[in-house]
Protein backbone atom coordinates (compact mmCIF):
# COMPACT_ATOMS: atom_id res chain seq x y z
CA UNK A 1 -15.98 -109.69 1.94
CA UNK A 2 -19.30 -107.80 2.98
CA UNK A 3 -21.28 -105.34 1.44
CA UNK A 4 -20.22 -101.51 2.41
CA UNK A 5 -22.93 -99.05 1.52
CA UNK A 6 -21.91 -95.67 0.53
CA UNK A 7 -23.86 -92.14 0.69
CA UNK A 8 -26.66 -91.53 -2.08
CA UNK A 9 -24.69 -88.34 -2.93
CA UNK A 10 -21.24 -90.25 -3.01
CA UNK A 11 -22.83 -93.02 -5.20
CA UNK A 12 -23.98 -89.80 -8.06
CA UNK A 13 -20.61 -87.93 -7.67
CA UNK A 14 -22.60 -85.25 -6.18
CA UNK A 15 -20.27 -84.71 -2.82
CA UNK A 16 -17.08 -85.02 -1.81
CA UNK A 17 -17.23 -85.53 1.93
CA UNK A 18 -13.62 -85.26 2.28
CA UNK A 19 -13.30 -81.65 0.67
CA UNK A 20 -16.77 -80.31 2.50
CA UNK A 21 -15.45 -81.82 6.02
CA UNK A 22 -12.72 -79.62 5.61
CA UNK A 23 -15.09 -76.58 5.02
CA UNK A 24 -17.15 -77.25 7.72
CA UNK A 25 -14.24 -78.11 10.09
CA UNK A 26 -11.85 -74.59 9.14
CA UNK A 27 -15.38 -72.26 9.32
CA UNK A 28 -14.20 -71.01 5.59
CA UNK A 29 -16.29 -68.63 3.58
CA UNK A 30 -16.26 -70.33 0.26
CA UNK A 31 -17.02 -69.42 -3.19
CA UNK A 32 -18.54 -72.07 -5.75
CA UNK A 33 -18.06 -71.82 -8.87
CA UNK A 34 -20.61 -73.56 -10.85
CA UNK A 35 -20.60 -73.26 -15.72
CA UNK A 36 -23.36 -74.74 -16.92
CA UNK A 37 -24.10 -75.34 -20.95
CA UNK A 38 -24.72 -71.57 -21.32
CA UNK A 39 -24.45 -69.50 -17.99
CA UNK A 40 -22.24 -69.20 -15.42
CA UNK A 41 -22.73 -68.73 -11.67
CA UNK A 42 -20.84 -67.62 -8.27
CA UNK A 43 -21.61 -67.92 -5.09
CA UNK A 44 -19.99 -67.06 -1.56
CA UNK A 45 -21.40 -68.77 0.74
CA UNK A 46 -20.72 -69.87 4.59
CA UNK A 47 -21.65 -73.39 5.82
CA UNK A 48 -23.71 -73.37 9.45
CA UNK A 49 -25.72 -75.98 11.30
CA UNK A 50 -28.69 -75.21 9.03
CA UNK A 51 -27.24 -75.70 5.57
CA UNK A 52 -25.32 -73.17 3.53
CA UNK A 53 -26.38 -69.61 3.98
CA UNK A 54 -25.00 -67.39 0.42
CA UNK A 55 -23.45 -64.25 1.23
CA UNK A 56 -23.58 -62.70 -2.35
CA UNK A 57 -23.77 -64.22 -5.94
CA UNK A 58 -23.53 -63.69 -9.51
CA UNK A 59 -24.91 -64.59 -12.70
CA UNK A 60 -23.46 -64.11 -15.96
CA UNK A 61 -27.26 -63.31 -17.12
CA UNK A 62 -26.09 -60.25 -15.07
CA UNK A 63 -23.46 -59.05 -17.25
CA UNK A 64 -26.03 -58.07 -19.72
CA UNK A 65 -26.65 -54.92 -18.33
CA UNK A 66 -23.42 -54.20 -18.37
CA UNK A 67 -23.20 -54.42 -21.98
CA UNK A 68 -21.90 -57.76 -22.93
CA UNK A 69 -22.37 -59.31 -25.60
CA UNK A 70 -20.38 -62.44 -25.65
CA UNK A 71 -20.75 -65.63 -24.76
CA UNK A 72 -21.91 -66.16 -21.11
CA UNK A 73 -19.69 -69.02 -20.42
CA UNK A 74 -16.42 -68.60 -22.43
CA UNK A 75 -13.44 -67.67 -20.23
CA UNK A 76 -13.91 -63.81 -20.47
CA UNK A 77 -17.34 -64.36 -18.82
CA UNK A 78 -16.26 -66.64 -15.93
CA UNK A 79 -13.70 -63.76 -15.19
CA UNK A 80 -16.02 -60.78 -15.21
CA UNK A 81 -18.71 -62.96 -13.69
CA UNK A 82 -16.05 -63.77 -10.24
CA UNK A 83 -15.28 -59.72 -10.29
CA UNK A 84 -19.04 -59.09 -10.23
CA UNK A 85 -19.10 -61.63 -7.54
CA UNK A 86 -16.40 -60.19 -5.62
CA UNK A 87 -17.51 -57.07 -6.16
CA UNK A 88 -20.88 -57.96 -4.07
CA UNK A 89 -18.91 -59.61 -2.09
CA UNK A 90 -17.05 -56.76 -0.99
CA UNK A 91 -19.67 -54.84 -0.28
CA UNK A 92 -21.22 -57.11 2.29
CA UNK A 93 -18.11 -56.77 4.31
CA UNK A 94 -16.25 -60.36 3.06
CA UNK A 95 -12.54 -59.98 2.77
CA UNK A 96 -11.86 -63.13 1.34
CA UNK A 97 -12.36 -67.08 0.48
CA UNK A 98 -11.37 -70.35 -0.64
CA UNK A 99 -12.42 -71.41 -3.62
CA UNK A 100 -14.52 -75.04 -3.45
CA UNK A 101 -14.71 -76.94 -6.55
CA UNK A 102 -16.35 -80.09 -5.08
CA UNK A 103 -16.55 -82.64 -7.52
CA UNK A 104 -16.37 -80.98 -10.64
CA UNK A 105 -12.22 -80.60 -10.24
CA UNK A 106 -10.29 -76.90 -10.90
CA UNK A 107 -10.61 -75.90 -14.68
CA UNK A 108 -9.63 -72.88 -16.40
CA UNK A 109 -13.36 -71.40 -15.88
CA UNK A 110 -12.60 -71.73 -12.42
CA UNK A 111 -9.24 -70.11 -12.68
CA UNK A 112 -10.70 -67.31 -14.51
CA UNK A 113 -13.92 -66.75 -11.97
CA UNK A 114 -11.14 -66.41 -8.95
CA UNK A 115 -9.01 -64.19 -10.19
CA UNK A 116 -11.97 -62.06 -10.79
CA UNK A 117 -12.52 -62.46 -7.29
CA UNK A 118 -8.82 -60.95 -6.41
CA UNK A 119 -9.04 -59.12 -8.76
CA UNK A 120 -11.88 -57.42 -6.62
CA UNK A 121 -10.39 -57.18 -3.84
CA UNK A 122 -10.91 -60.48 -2.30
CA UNK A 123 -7.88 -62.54 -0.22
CA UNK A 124 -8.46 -66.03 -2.21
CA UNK A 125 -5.55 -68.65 -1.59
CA UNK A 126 -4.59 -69.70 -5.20
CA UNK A 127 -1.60 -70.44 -6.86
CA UNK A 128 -0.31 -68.21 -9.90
CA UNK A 129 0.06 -71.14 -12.04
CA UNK A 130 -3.35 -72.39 -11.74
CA UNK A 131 -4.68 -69.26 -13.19
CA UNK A 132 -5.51 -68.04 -16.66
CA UNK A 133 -3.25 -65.84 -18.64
CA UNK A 134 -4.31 -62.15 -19.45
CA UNK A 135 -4.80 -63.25 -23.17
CA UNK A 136 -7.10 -65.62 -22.39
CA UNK A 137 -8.97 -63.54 -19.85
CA UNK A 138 -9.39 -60.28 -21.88
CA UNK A 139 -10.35 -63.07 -24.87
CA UNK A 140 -7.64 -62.26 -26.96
CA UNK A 141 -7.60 -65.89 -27.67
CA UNK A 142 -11.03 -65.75 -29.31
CA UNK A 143 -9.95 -62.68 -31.31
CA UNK A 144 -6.93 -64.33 -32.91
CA UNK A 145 -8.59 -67.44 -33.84
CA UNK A 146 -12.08 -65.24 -35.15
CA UNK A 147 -9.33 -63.21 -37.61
CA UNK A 148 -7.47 -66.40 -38.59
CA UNK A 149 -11.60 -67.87 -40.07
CA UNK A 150 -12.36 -64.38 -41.07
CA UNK A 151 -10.54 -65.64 -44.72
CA UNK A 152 -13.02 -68.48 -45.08
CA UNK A 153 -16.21 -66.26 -44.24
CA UNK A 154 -18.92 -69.71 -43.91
CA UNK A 155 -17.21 -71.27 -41.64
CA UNK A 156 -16.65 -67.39 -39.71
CA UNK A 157 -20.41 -66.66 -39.78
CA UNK A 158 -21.10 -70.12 -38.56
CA UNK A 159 -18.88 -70.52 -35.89
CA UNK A 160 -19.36 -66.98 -34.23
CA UNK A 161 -23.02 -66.35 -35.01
CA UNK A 162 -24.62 -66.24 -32.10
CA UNK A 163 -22.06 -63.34 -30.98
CA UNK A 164 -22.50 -61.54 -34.53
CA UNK A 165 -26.15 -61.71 -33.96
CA UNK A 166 -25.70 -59.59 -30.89
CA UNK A 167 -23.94 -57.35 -32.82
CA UNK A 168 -20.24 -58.07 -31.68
CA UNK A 169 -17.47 -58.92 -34.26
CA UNK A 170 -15.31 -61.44 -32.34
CA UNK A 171 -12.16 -59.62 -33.66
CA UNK A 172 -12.76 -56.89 -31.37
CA UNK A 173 -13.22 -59.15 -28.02
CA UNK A 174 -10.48 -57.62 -25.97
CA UNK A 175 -12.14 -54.26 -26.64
CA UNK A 176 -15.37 -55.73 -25.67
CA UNK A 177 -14.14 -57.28 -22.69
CA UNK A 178 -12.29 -53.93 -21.43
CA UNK A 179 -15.44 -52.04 -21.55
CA UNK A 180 -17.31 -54.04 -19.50
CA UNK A 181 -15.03 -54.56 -17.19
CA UNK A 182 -14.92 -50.99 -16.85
CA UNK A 183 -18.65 -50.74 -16.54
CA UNK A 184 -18.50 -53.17 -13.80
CA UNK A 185 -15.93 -51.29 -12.10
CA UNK A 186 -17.74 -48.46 -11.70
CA UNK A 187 -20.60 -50.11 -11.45
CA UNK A 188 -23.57 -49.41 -9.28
């Protein structure tokens, strides 16, 4: 048996040259969805002969002026993040895309960020089923489990104090979440 050398990017699970050939091959507009250890980011971007050329983007650094106050890479985020996305999106005449993963695989992140792009108005091919429930897009999730510590009040100031520090009680999330949402609706 010889030796069979593979790609640098293969060998650090950067690419998958399978998923991008597709891309390349179909002429998609595709959004990438990338959640790091505190932000979030979206791009739409189109692949030509010169690299990748991004159409519009979003950072959830962005939602700041907006008013939030969460966390910038819980689920809520990732959603309101892909509608800010879309929205820009939208505006630069894009009517839709696919949504490429690459290596990372589809999470619920990802779920949320695309149906923030449909939600915007963007034509994204994605199943129902592989996308986030309403509770656990507006972050009514969060809220539930913040009032079920809010009886033992250490382990409530230590789990959501980075939010409290911002000055948002976690019980009122989905209130949170709809008024940004709003804000980014009407947006600029």
């Amino acid at each position: 048996m010889g030796y069979i050398e593979t790609l640098k990017r293969i060998r650090e699970g950067r690419t998958d040259y399978r998923k991008r050939r597709a891309i390349l091959l179909g002429k998609h507009v595709f959004a990438t969805v990338r959640v790091s250890d505190e932000n979030v980011m979206v791009q739409i971007s189109r692949a030509t002969m010169n690299g990748d050329v991004v159409l519009a983007s979003a950072h959830s650094r962005e939602l700041l002026k907006y008013g939030w106050k969460g966390s910038r890479r819980c689920i809520p985020a990732c959603y309101l993040t892909g509608l800010l996305a879309g929205k820009k999106a939208r505006a630069n005449g894009i009517d839709g895309c696919i949504v490429y993963a690459g290596v990372r695989g589809f999470s619920s992140r990802v779920g949320a960020c695309a149906k923030g792009l449909i939600d915007a108005g963007l034509d994204v091919p994605v199943g129902e089923d592989a996308l986030p429930d309403d509770d656990r897009i507006t972050g009514k999730h969060i809220a539930d489990y913040a009032r079920m510590l809010k009886e033992d009040s250490a382990l409530y100031s230590k789990r959501f104090s980075a939010i409290l520090a911002r000055g948002l009680r976690p019980e009122e999330y989905v209130k949170h979440f709809n008024e940004v949402k709003a804000n980014i609706m009407k947006g600029d």
